[in-house]
PDB file of N, CA and C in Angstrom:
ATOM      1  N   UNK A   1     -29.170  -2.279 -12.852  1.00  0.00           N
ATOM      2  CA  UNK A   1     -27.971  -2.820 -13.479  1.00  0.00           C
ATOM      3  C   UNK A   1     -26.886  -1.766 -13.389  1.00  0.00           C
ATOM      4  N   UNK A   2     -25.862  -1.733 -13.150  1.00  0.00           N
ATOM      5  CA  UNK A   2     -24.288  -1.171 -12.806  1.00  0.00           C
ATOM      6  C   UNK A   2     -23.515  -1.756 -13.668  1.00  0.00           C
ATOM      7  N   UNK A   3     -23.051  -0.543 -14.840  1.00  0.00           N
ATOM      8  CA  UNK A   3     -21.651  -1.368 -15.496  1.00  0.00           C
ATOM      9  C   UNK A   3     -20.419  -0.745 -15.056  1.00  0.00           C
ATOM     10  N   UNK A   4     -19.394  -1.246 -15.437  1.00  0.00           N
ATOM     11  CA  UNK A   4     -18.709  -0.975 -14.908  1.00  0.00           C
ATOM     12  C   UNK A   4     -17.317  -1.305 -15.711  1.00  0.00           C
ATOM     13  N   UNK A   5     -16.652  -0.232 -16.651  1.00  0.00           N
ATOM     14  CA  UNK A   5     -15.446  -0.650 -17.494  1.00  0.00           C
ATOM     15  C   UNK A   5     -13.964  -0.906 -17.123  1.00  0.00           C
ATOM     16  N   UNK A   6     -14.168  -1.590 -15.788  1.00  0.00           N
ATOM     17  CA  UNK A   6     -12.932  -2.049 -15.453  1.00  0.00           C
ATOM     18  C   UNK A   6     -13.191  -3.544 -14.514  1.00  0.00           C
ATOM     19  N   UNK A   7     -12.141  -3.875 -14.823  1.00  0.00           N
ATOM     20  CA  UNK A   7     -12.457  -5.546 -14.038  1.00  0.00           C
ATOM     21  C   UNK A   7     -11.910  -5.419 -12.601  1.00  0.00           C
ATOM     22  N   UNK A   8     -12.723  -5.684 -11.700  1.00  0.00           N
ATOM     23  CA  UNK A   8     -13.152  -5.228 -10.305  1.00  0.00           C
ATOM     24  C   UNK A   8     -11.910  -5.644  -9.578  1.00  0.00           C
ATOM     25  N   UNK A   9     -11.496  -6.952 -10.519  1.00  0.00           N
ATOM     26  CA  UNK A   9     -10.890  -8.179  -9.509  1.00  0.00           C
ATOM     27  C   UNK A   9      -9.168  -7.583  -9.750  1.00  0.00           C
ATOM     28  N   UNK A  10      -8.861  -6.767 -10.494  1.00  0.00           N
ATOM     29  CA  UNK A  10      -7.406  -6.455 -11.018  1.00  0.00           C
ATOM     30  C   UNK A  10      -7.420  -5.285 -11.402  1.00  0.00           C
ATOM     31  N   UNK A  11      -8.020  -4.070 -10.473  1.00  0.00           N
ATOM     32  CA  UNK A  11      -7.546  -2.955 -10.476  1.00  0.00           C
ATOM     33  C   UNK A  11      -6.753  -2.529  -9.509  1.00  0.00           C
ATOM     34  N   UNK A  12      -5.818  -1.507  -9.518  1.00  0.00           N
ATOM     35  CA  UNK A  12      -4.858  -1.187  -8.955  1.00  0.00           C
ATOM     36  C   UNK A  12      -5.020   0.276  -7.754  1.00  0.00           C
ATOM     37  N   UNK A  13      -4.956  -0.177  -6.844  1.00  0.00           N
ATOM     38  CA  UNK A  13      -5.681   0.721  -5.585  1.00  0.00           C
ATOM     39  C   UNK A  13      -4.502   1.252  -5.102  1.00  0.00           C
ATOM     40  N   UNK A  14      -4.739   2.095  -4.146  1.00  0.00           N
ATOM     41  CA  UNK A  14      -3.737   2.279  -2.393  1.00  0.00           C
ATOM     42  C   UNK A  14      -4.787   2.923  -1.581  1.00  0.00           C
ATOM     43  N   UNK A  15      -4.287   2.664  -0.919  1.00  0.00           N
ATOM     44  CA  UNK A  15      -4.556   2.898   0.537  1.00  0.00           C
ATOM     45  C   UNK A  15      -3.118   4.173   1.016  1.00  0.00           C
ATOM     46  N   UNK A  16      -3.384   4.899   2.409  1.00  0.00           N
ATOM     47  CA  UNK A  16      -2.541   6.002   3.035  1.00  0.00           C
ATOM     48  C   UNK A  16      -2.499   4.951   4.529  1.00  0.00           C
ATOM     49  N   UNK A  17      -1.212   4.960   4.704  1.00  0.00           N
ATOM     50  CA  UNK A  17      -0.828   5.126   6.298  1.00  0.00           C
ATOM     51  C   UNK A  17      -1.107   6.544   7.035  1.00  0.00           C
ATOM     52  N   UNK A  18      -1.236   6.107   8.338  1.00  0.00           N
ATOM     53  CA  UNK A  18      -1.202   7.186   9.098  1.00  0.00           C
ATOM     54  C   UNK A  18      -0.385   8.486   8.699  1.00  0.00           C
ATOM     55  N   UNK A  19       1.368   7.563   8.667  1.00  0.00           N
ATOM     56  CA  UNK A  19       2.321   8.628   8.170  1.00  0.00           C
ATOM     57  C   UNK A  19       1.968   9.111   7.038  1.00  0.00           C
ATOM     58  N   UNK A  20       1.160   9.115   5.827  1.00  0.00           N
ATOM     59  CA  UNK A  20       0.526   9.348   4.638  1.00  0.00           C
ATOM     60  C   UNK A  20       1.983   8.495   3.841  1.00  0.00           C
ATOM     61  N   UNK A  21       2.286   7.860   3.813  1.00  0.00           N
ATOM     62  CA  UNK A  21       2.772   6.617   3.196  1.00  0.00           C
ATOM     63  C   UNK A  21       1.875   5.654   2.095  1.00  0.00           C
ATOM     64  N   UNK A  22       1.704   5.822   0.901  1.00  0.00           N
ATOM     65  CA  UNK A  22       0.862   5.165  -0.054  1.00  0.00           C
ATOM     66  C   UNK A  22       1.388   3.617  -0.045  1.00  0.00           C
ATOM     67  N   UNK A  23       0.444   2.812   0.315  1.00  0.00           N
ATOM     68  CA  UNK A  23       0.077   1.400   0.302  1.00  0.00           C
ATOM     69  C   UNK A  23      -0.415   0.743  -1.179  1.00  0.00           C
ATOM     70  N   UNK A  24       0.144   0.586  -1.956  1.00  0.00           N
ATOM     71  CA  UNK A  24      -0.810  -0.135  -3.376  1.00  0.00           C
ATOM     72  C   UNK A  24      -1.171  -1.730  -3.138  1.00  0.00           C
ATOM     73  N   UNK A  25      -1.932  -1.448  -3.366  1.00  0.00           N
ATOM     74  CA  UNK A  25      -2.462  -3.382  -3.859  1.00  0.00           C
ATOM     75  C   UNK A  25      -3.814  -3.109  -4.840  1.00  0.00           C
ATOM     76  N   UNK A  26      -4.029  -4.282  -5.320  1.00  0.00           N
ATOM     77  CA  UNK A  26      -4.993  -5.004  -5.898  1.00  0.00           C
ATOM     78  C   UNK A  26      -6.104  -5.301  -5.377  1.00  0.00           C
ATOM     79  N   UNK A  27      -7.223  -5.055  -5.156  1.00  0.00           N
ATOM     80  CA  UNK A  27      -7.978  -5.043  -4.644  1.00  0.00           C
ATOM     81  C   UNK A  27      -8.799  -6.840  -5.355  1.00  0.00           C
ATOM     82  N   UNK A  28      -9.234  -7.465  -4.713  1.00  0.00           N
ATOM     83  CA  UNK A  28     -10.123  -9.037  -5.116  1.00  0.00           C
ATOM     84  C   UNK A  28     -11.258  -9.239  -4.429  1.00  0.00           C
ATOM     85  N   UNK A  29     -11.852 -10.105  -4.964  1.00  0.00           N
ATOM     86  CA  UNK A  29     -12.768 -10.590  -4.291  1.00  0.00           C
ATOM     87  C   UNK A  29     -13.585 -12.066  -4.622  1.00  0.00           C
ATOM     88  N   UNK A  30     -14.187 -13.130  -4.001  1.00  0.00           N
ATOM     89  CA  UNK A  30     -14.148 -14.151  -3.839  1.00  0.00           C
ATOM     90  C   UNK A  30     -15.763 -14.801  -4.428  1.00  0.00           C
ATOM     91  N   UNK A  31     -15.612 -15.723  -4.893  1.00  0.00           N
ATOM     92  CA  UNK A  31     -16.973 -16.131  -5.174  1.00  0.00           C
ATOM     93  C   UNK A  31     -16.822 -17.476  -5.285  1.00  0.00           C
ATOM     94  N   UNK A  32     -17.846 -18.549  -3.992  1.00  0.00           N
ATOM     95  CA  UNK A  32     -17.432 -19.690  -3.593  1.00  0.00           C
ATOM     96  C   UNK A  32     -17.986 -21.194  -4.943  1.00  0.00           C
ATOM     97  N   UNK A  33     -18.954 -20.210  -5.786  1.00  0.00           N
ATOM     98  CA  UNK A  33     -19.453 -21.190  -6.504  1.00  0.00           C
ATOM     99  C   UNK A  33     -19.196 -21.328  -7.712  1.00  0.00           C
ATOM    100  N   UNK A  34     -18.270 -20.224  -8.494  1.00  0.00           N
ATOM    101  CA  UNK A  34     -17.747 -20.119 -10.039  1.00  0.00           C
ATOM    102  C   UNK A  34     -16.214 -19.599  -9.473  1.00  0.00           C
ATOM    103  N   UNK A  35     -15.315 -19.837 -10.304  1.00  0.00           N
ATOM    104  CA  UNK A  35     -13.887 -19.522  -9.895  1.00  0.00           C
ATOM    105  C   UNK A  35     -13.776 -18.265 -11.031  1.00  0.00           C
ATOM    106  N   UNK A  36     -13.024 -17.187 -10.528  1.00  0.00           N
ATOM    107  CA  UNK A  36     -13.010 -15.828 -11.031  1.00  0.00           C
ATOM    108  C   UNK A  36     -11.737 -15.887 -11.674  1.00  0.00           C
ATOM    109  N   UNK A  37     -11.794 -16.311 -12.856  1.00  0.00           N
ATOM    110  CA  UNK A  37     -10.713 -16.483 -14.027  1.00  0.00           C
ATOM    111  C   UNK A  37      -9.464 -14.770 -13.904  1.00  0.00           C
ATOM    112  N   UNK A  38     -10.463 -14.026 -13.490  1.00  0.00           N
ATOM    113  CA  UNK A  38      -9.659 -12.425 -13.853  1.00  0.00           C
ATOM    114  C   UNK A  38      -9.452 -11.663 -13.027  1.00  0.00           C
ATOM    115  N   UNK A  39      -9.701 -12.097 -11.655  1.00  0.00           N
ATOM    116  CA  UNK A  39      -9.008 -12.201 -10.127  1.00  0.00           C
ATOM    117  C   UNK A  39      -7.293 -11.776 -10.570  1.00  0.00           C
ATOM    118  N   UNK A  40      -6.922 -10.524 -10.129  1.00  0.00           N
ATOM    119  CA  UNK A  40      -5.483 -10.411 -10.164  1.00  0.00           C
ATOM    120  C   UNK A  40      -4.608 -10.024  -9.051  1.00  0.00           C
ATOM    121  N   UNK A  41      -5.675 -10.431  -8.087  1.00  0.00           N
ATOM    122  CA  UNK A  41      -5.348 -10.070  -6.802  1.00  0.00           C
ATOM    123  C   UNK A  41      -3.999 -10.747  -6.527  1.00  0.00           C
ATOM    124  N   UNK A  42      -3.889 -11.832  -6.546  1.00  0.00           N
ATOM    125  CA  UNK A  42      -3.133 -13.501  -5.867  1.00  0.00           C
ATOM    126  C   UNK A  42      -1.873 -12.795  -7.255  1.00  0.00           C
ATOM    127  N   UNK A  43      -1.873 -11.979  -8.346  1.00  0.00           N
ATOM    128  CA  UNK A  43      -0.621 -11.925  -8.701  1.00  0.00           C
ATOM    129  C   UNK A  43       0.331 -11.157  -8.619  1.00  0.00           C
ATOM    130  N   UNK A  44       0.538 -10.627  -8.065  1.00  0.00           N
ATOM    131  CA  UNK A  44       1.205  -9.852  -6.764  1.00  0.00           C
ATOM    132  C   UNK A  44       2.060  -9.823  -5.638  1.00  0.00           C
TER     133      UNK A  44
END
């Protein structure tokens, strides 16, 4: 078991460009058989 005190679906990431240019997004992810109420990807 893995806990984990942050909600996976609406934390706040970046990524680096080549030029080292910081990229932010939201990182999500999908699940075809329950709909992920706390997904904050799509608000953005």
């Amino acid at each position: 078991i893995h806990v984990y005190g942050g909600n996976i679906g609406g934390v706040r990431r970046a990524v680096y460009t080549p030029e080292g240019l910081v990229k932010p997004f939201v990182s999500g992810y999908s699940n075809r058989h329950l709909p992920n109420i706390w997904d904050l990807s799509k608000d953005n």
